[in-house]
C-alpha atoms as a PDB file:
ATOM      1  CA  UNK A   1       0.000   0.000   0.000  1.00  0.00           C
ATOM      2  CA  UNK A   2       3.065   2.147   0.791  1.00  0.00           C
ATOM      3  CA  UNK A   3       4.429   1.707  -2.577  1.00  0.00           C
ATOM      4  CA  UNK A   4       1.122   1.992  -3.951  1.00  0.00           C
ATOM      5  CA  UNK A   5       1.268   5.545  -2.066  1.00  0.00           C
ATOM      6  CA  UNK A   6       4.623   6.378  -3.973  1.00  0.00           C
ATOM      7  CA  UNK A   7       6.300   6.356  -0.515  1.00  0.00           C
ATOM      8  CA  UNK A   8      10.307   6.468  -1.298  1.00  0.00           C
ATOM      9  CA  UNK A   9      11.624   3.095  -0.746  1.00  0.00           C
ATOM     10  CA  UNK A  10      13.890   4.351   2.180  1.00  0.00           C
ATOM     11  CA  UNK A  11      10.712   5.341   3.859  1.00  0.00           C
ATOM     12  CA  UNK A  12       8.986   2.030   3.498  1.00  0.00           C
ATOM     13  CA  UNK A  13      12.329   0.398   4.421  1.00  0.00           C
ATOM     14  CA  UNK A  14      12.388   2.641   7.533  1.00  0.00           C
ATOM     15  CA  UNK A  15       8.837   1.846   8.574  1.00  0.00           C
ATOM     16  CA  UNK A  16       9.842  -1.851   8.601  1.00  0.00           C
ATOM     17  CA  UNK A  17      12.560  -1.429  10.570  1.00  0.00           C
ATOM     18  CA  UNK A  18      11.137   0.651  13.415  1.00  0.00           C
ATOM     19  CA  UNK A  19       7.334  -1.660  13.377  1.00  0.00           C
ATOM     20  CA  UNK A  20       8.520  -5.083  12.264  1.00  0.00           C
ATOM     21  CA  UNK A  21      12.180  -6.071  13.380  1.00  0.00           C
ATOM     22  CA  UNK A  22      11.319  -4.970  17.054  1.00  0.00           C
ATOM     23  CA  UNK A  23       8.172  -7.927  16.263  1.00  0.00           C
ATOM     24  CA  UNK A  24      10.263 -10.760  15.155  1.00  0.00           C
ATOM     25  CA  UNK A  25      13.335 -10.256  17.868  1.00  0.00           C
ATOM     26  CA  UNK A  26      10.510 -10.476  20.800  1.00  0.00           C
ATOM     27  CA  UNK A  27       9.014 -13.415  19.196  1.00  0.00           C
ATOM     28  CA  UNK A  28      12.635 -14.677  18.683  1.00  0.00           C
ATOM     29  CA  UNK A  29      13.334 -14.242  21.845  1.00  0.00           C
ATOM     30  CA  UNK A  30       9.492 -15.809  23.363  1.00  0.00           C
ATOM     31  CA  UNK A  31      10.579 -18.915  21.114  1.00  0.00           C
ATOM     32  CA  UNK A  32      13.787 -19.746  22.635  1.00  0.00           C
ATOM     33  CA  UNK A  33      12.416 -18.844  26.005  1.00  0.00           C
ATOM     34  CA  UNK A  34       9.656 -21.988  25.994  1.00  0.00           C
ATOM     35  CA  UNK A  35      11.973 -24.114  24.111  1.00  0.00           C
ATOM     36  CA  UNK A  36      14.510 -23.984  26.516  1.00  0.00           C
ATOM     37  CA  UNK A  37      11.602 -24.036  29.282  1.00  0.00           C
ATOM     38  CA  UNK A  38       9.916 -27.421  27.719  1.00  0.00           C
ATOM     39  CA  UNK A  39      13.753 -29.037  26.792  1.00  0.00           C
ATOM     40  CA  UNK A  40      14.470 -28.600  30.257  1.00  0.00           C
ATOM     41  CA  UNK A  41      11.308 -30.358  31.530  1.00  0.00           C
ATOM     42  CA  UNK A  42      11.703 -32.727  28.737  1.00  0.00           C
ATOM     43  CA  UNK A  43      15.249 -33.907  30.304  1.00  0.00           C
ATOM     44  CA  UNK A  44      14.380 -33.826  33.941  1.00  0.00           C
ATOM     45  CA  UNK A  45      11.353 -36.257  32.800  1.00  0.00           C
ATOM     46  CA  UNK A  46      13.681 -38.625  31.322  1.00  0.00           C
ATOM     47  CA  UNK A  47      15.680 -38.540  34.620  1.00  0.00           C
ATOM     48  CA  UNK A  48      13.273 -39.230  36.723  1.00  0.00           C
ATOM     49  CA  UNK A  49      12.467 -42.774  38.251  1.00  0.00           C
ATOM     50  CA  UNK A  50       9.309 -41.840  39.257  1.00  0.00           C
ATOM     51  CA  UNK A  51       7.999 -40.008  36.402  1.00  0.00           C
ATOM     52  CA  UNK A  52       4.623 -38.722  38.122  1.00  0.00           C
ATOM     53  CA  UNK A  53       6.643 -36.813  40.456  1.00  0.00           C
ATOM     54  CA  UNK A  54       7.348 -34.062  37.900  1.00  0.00           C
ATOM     55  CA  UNK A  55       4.576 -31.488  39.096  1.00  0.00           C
ATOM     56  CA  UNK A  56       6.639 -31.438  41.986  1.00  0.00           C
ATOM     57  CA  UNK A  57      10.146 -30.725  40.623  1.00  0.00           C
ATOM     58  CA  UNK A  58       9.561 -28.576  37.629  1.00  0.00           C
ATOM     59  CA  UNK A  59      10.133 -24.740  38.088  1.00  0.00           C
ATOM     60  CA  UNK A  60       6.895 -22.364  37.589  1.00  0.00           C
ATOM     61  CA  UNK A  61       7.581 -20.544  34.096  1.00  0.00           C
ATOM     62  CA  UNK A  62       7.294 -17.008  33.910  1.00  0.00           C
ATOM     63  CA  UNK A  63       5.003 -16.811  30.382  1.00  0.00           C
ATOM     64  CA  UNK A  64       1.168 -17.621  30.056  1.00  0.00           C
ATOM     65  CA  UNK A  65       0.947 -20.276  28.578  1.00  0.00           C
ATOM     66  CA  UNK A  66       3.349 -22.261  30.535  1.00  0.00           C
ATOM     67  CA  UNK A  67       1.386 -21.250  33.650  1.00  0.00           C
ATOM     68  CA  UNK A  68      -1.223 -22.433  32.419  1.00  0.00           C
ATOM     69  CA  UNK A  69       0.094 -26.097  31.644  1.00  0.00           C
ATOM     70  CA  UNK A  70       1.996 -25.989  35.005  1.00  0.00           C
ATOM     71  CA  UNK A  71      -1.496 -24.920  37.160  1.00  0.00           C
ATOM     72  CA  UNK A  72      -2.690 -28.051  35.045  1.00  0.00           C
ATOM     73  CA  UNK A  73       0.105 -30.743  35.939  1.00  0.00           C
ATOM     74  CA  UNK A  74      -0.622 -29.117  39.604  1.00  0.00           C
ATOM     75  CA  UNK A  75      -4.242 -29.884  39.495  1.00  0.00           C
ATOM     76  CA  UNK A  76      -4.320 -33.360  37.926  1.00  0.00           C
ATOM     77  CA  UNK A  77      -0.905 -34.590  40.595  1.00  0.00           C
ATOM     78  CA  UNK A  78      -3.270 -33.327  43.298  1.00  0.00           C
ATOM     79  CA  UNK A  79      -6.066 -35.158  42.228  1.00  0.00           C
ATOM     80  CA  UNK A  80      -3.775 -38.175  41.258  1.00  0.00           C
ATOM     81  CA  UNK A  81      -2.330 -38.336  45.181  1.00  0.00           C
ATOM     82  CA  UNK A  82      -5.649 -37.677  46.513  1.00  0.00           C
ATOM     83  CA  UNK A  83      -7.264 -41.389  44.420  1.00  0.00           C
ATOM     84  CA  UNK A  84      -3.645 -43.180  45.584  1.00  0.00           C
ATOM     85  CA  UNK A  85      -4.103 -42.632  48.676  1.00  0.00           C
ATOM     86  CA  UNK A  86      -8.300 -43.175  48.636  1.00  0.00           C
ATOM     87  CA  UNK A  87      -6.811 -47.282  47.525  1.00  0.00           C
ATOM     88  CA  UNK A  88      -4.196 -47.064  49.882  1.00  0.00           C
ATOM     89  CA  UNK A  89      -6.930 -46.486  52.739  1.00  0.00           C
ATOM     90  CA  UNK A  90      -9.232 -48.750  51.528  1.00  0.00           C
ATOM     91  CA  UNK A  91      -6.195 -51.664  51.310  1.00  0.00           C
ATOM     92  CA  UNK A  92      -4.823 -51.045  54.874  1.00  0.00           C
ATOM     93  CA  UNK A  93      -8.311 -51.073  55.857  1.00  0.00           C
ATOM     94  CA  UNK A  94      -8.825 -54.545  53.904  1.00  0.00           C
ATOM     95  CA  UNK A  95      -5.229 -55.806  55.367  1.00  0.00           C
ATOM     96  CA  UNK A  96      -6.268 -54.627  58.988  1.00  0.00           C
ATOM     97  CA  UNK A  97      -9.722 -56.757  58.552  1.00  0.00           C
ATOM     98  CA  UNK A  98      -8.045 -60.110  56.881  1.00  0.00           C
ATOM     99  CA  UNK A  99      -5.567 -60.074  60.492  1.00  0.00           C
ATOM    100  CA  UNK A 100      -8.326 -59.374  62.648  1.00  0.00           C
ATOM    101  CA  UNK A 101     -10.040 -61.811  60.664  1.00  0.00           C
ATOM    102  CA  UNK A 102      -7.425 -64.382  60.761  1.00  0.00           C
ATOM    103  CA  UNK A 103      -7.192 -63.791  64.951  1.00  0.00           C
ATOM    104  CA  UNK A 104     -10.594 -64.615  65.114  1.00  0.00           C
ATOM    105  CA  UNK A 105     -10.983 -67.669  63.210  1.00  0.00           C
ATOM    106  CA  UNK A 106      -7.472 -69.116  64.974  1.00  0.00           C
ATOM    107  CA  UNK A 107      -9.924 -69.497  68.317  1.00  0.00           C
ATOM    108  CA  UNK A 108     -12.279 -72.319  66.514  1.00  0.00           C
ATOM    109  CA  UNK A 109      -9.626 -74.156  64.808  1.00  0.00           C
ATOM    110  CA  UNK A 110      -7.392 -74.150  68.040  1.00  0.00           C
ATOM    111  CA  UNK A 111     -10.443 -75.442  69.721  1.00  0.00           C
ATOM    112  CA  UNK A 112     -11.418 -78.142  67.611  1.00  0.00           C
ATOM    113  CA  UNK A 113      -8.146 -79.631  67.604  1.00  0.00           C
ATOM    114  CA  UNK A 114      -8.336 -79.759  71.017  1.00  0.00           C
ATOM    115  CA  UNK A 115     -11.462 -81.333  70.947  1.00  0.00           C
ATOM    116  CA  UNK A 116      -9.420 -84.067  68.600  1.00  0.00           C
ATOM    117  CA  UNK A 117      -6.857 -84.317  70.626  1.00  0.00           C
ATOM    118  CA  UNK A 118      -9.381 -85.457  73.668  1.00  0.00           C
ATOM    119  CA  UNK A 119     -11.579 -87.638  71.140  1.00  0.00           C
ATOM    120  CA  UNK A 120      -8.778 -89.769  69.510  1.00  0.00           C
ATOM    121  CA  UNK A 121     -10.020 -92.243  66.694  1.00  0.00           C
ATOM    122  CA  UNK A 122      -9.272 -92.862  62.815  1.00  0.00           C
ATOM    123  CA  UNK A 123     -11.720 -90.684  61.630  1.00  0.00           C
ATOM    124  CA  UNK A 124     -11.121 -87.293  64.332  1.00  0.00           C
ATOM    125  CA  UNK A 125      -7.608 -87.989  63.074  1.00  0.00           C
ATOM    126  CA  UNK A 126      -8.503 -87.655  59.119  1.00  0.00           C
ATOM    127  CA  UNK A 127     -10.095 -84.533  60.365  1.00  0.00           C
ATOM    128  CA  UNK A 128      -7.580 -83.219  62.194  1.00  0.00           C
ATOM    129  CA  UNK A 129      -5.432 -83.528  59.018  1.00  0.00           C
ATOM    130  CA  UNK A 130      -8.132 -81.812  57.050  1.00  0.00           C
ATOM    131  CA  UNK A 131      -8.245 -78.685  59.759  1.00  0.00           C
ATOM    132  CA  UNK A 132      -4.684 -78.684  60.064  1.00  0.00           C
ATOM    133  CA  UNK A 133      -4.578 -77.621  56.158  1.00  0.00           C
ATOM    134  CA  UNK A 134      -7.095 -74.819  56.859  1.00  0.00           C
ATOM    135  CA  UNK A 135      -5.061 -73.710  59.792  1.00  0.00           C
ATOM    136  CA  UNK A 136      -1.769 -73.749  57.078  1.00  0.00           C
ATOM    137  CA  UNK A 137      -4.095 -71.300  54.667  1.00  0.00           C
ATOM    138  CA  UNK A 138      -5.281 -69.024  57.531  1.00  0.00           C
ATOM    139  CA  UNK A 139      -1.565 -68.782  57.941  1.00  0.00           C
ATOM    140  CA  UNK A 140      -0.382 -67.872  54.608  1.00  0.00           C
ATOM    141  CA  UNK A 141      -3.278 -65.586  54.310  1.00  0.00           C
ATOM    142  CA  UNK A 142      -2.133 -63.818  57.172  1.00  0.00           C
ATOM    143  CA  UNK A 143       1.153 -63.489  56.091  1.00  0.00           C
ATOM    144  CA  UNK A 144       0.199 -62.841  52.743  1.00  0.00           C
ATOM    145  CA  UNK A 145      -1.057 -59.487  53.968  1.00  0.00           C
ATOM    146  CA  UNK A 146       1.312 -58.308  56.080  1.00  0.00           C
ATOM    147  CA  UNK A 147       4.080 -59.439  53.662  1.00  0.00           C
ATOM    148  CA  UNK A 148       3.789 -56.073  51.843  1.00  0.00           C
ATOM    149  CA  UNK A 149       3.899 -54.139  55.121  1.00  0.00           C
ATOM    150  CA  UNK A 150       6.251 -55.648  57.661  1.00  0.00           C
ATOM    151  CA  UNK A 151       7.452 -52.816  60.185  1.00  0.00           C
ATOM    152  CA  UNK A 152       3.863 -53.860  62.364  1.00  0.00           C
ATOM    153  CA  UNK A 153       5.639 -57.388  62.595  1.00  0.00           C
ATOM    154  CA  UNK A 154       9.261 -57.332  62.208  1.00  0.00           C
ATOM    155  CA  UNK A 155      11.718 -57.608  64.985  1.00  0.00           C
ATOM    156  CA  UNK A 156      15.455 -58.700  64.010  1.00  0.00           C
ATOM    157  CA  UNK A 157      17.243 -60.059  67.020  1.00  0.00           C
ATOM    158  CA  UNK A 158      19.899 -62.999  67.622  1.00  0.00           C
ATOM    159  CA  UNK A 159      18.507 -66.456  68.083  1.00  0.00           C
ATOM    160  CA  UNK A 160      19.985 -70.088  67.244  1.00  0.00           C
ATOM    161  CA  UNK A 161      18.677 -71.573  64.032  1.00  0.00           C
ATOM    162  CA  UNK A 162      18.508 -74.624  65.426  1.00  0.00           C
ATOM    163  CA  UNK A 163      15.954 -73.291  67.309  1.00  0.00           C
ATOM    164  CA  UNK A 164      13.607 -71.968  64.325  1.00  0.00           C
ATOM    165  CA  UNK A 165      14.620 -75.189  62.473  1.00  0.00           C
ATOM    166  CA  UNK A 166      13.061 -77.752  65.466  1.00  0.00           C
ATOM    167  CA  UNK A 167      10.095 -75.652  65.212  1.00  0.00           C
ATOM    168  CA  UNK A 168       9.276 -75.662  62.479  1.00  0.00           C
ATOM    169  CA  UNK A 169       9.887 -79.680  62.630  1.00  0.00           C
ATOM    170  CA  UNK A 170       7.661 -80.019  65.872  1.00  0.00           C
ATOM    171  CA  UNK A 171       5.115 -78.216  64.049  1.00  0.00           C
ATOM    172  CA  UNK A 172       5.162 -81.176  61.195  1.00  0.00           C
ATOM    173  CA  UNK A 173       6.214 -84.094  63.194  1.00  0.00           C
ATOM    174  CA  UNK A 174       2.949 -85.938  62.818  1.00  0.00           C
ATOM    175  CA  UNK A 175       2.937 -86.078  58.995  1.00  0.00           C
ATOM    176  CA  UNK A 176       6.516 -87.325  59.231  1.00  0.00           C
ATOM    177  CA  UNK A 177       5.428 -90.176  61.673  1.00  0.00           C
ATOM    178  CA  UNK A 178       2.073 -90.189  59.426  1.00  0.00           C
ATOM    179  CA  UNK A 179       4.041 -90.784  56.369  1.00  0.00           C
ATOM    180  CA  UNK A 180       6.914 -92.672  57.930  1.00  0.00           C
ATOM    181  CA  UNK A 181       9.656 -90.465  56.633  1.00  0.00           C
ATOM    182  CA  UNK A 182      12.778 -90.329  57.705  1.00  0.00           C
ATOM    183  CA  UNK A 183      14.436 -87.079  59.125  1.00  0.00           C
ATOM    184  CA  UNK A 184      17.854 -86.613  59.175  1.00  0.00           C
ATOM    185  CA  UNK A 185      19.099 -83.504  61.398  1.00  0.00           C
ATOM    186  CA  UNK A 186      22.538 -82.477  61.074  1.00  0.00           C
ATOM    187  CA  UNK A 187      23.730 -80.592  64.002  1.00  0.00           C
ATOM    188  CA  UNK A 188      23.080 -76.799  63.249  1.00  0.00           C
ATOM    189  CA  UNK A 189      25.512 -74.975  64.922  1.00  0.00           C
ATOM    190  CA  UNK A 190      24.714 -71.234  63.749  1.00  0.00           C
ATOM    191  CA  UNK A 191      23.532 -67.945  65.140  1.00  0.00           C
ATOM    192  CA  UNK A 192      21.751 -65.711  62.851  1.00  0.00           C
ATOM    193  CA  UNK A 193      20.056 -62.027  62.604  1.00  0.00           C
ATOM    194  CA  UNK A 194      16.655 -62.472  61.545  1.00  0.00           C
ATOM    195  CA  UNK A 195      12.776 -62.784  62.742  1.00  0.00           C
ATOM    196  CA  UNK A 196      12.437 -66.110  63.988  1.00  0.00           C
ATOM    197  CA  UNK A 197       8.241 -66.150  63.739  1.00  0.00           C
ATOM    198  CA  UNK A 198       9.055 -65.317  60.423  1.00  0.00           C
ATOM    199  CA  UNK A 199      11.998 -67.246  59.587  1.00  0.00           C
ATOM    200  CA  UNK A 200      10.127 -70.417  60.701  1.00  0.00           C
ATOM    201  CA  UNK A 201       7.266 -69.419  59.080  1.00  0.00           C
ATOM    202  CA  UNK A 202       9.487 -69.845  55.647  1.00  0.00           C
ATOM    203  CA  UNK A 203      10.733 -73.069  57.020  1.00  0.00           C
ATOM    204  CA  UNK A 204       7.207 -74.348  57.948  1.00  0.00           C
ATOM    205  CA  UNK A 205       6.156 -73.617  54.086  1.00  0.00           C
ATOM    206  CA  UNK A 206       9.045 -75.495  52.487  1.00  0.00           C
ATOM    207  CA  UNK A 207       9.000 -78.473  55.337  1.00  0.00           C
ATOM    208  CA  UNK A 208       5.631 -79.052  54.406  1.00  0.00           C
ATOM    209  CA  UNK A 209       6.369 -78.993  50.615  1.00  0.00           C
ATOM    210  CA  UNK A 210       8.705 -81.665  50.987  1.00  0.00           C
ATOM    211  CA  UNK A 211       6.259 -83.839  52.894  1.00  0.00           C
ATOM    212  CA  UNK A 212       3.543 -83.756  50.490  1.00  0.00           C
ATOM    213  CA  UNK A 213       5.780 -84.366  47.812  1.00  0.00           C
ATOM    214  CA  UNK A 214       7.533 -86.878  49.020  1.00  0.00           C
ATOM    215  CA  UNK A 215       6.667 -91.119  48.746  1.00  0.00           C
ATOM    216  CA  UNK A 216       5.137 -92.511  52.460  1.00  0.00           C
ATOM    217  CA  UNK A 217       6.915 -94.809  53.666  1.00  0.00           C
ATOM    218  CA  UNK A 218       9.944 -94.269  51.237  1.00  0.00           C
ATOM    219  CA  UNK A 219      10.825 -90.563  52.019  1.00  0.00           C
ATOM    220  CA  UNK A 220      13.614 -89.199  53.581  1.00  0.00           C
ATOM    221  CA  UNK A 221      14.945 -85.841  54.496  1.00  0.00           C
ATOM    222  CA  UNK A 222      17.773 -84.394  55.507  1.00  0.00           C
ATOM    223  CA  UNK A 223      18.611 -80.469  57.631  1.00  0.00           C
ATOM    224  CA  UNK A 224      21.694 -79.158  57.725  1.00  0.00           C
ATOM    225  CA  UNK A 225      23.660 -76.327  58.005  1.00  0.00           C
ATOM    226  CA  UNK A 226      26.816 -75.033  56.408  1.00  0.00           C
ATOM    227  CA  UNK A 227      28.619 -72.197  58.067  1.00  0.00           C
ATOM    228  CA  UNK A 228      30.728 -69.710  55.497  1.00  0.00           C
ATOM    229  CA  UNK A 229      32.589 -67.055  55.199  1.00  0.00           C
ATOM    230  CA  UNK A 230      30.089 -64.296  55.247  1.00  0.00           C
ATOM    231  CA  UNK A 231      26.945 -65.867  55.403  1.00  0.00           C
ATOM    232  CA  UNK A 232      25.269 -69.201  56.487  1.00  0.00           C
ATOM    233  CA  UNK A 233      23.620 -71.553  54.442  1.00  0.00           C
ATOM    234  CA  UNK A 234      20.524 -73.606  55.891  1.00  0.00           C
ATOM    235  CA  UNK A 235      19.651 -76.497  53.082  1.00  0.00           C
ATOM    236  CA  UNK A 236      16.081 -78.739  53.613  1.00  0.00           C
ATOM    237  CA  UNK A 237      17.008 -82.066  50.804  1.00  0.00           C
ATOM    238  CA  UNK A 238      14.518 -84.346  50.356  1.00  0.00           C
ATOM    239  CA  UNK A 239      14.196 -87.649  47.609  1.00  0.00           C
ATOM    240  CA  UNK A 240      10.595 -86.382  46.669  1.00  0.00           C
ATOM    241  CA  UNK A 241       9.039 -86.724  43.028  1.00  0.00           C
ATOM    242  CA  UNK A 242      11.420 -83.709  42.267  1.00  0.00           C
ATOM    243  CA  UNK A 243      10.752 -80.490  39.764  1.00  0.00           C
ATOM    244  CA  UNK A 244      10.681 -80.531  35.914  1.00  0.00           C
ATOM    245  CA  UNK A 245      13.392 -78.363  33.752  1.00  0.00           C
ATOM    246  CA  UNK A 246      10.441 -76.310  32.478  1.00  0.00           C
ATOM    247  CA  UNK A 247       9.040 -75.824  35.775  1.00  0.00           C
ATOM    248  CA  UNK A 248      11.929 -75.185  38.019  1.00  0.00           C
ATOM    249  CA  UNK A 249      12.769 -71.256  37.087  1.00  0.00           C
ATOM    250  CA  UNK A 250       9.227 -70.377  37.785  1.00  0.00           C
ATOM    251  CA  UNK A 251       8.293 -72.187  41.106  1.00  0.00           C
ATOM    252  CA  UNK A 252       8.867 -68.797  43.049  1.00  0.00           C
ATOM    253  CA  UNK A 253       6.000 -67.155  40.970  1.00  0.00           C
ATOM    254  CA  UNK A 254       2.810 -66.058  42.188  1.00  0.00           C
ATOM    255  CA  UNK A 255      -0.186 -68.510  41.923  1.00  0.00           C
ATOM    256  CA  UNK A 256       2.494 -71.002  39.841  1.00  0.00           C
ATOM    257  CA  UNK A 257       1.649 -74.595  40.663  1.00  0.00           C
ATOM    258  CA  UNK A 258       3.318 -76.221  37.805  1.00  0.00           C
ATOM    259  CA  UNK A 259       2.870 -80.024  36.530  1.00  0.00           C
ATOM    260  CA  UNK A 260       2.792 -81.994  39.980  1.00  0.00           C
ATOM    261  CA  UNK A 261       0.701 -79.126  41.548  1.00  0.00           C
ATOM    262  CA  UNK A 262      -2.257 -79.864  38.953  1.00  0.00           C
ATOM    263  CA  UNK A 263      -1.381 -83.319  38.780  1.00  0.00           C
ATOM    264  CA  UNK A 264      -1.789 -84.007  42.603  1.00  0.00           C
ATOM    265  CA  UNK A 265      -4.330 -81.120  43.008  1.00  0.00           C
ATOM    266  CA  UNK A 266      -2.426 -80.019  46.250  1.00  0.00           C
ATOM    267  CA  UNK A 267      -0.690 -76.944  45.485  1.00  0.00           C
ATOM    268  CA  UNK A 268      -1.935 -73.156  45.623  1.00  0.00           C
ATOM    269  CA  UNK A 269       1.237 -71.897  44.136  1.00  0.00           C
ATOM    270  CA  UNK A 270       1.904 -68.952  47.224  1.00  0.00           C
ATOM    271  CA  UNK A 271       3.807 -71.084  49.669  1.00  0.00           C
ATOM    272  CA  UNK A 272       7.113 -70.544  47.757  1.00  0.00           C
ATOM    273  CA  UNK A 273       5.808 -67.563  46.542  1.00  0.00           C
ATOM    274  CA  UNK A 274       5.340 -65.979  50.370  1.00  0.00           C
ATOM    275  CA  UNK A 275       8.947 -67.737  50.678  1.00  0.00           C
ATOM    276  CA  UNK A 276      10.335 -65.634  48.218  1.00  0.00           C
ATOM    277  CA  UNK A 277       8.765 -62.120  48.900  1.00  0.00           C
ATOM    278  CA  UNK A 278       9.633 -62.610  52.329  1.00  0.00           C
ATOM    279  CA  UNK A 279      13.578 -63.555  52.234  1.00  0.00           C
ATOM    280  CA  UNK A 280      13.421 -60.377  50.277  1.00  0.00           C
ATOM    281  CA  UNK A 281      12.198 -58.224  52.928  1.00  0.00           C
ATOM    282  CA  UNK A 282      14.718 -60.605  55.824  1.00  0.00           C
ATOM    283  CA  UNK A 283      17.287 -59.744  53.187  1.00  0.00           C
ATOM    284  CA  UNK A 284      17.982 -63.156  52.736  1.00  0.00           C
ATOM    285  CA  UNK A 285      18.543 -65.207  49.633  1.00  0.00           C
ATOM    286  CA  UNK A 286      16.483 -68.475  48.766  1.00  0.00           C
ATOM    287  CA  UNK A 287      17.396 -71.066  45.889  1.00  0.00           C
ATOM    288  CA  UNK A 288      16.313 -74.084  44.656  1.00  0.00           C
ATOM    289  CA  UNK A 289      17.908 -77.157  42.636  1.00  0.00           C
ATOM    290  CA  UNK A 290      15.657 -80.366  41.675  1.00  0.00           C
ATOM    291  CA  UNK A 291      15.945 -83.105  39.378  1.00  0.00           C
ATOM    292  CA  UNK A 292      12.345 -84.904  38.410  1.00  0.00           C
ATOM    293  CA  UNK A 293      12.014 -88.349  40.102  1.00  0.00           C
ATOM    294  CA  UNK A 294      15.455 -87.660  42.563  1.00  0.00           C
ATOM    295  CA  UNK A 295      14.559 -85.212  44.999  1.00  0.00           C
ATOM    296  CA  UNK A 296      14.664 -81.007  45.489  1.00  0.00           C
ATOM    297  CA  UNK A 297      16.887 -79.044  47.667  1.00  0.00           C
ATOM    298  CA  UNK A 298      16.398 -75.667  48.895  1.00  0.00           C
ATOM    299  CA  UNK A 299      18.882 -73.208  49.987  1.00  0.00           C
ATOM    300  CA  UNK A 300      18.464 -70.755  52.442  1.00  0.00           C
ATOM    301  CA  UNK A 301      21.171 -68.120  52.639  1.00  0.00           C
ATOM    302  CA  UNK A 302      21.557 -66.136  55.783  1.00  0.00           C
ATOM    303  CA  UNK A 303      23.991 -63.227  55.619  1.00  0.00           C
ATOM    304  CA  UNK A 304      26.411 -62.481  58.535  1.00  0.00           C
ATOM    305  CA  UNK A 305      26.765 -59.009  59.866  1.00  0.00           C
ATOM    306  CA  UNK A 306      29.562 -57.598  61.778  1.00  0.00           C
ATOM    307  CA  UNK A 307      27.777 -58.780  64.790  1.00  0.00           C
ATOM    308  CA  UNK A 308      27.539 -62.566  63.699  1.00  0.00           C
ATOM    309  CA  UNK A 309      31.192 -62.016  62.659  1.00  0.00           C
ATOM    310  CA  UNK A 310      32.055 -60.620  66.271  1.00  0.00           C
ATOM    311  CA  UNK A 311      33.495 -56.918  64.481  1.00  0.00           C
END
């Protein structure tokens, strides 16, 4: 329009200079500003472990639209922590009821074996067995819900793993007599750091494995101990029916039963699970080697400290 005008050219060139360079170096300027802004967000994203926790990191940006998106992010991490913590109620709340629960249904089974004990005959004895199994359950259901949580139940202290490991026998002793299988106990001559309730809880799990794998009348299993360096190994060996290749790296999974678990409809697939998860939390180590038709063994690996090691 200016050169329709017959404005000289320095005049037009003059205009643009003073209306539109001024224009482009802000916007310039605005670009580089919110690239930088969102590169920089970008990066500390990627850096993050815990990506949701960005809202909380990130810097408020000086320009509209950023406050905008950051007001946003604010909003919607709010309302995020707000839901977690809505299921995290509503699970302690669930975990709280399954232990009462669990307390409360101990009483009955306590007293009907009692009842069995006073009654003795073949048949009080088959149910015995059958409410001895329910009490095993109750148990794993219990610790099942506090496996997740265990600073309610968790007290480390010294004690002789003989001790956990003749518990956790006692507890089993009549299916050993039942079955007629023969226990061989190595001295265990070791002191440990650990929980013991829950230590022989882990031992009560894999005990009783080993028994209802394992041939009546034919079985045999061995305890022992072997005392290293920097850590303690507890091994339970028994001449069961044994573990399949294909079965073997995945016994520790959740709800896994495997081949002889469907076979033998006896298995629920947590007992080695709960074995597992809780070593984990003990900070111990648990293994397992079988052949199929020669037996399993499982390791236990306790770690010494510079208290077992006298430091």
């Amino acid at each position: 329009m200016l050169a329709i005008l017959d404005i000289k050219t320095i005049v037009i060139f003059l205009i643009f200079i003073i209306w539109f360079l001024p224009l482009i170096i802000y916007i310039s300027i605005e670009f580089f500003k919110h690239k930088k802004y969102y590169n920089n967000m970008e990066e500390t994203l990627q850096s993050l472990d815990k990506k949701y926790l960005l809202p909380e990191i990130m810097e408020k940006p000086d320009f509209l639209e950023g406050k905008l998106f950051y007001d946003i992010l604010k909003v919607c991490n709010k309302e995020m922590h707000e839901h977690v913590n809505y299921y995290k109620n509503l699970q302690s709340e669930y975990r709280e009821y399954i232990e009462t629960w669990v307390h409360e249904i101990k009483t009955p089974i306590s007293s009907s074996m009692l009842i069995i004990e006073n009654n003795k005959s073949p048949i009080m004895d088959n149910i015995g067995q059958e409410i001895k199994k329910v009490e095993g359950f109750v148990e794993q259901a219990l610790y099942y819900s506090r496996s997740n949580d265990v600073s309610k139940d968790y007290i480390i202290k010294k004690f002789d793993l003989s001790t956990a490991v003749n518990n956790a026998i006692r507890r089993n002793s009549k299916d050993f007599i039942g079955k007629r299988i023969n226990l061989q106990l190595d001295e265990i001559d070791a002191v440990v750091y650990s929980d013991i309730k829950w230590v022989q809880f882990i031992l009560n799990q894999i005990i009783s494995n080993s028994i209802k794998y394992i041939k009546p009348k034919e079985g045999n299993i061995r305890i022992y101990s072997t005392s290293n360096k920097n850590n303690v190994v507890l091994t339970i060996q028994d001449n069961g029916i044994g573990i399949s290749e294909k079965d073997i790296n995945r016994v520790f999974e959740k709800g896994f039963t495997g081949e002889h678990g469907r076979k033998y409809n006896a298995s629920t697939g947590m007992g080695l699970y709960l074995c597992r998860k809780l070593c984990d939390k003990l900070g111990l180590e648990i293994n397992i080697a079988s052949e199929l038709g020669v037996g399993t063994k499982v390791n236990i690996i306790f770690p010494l400290s510079k208290f077992n090691l006298g430091i």
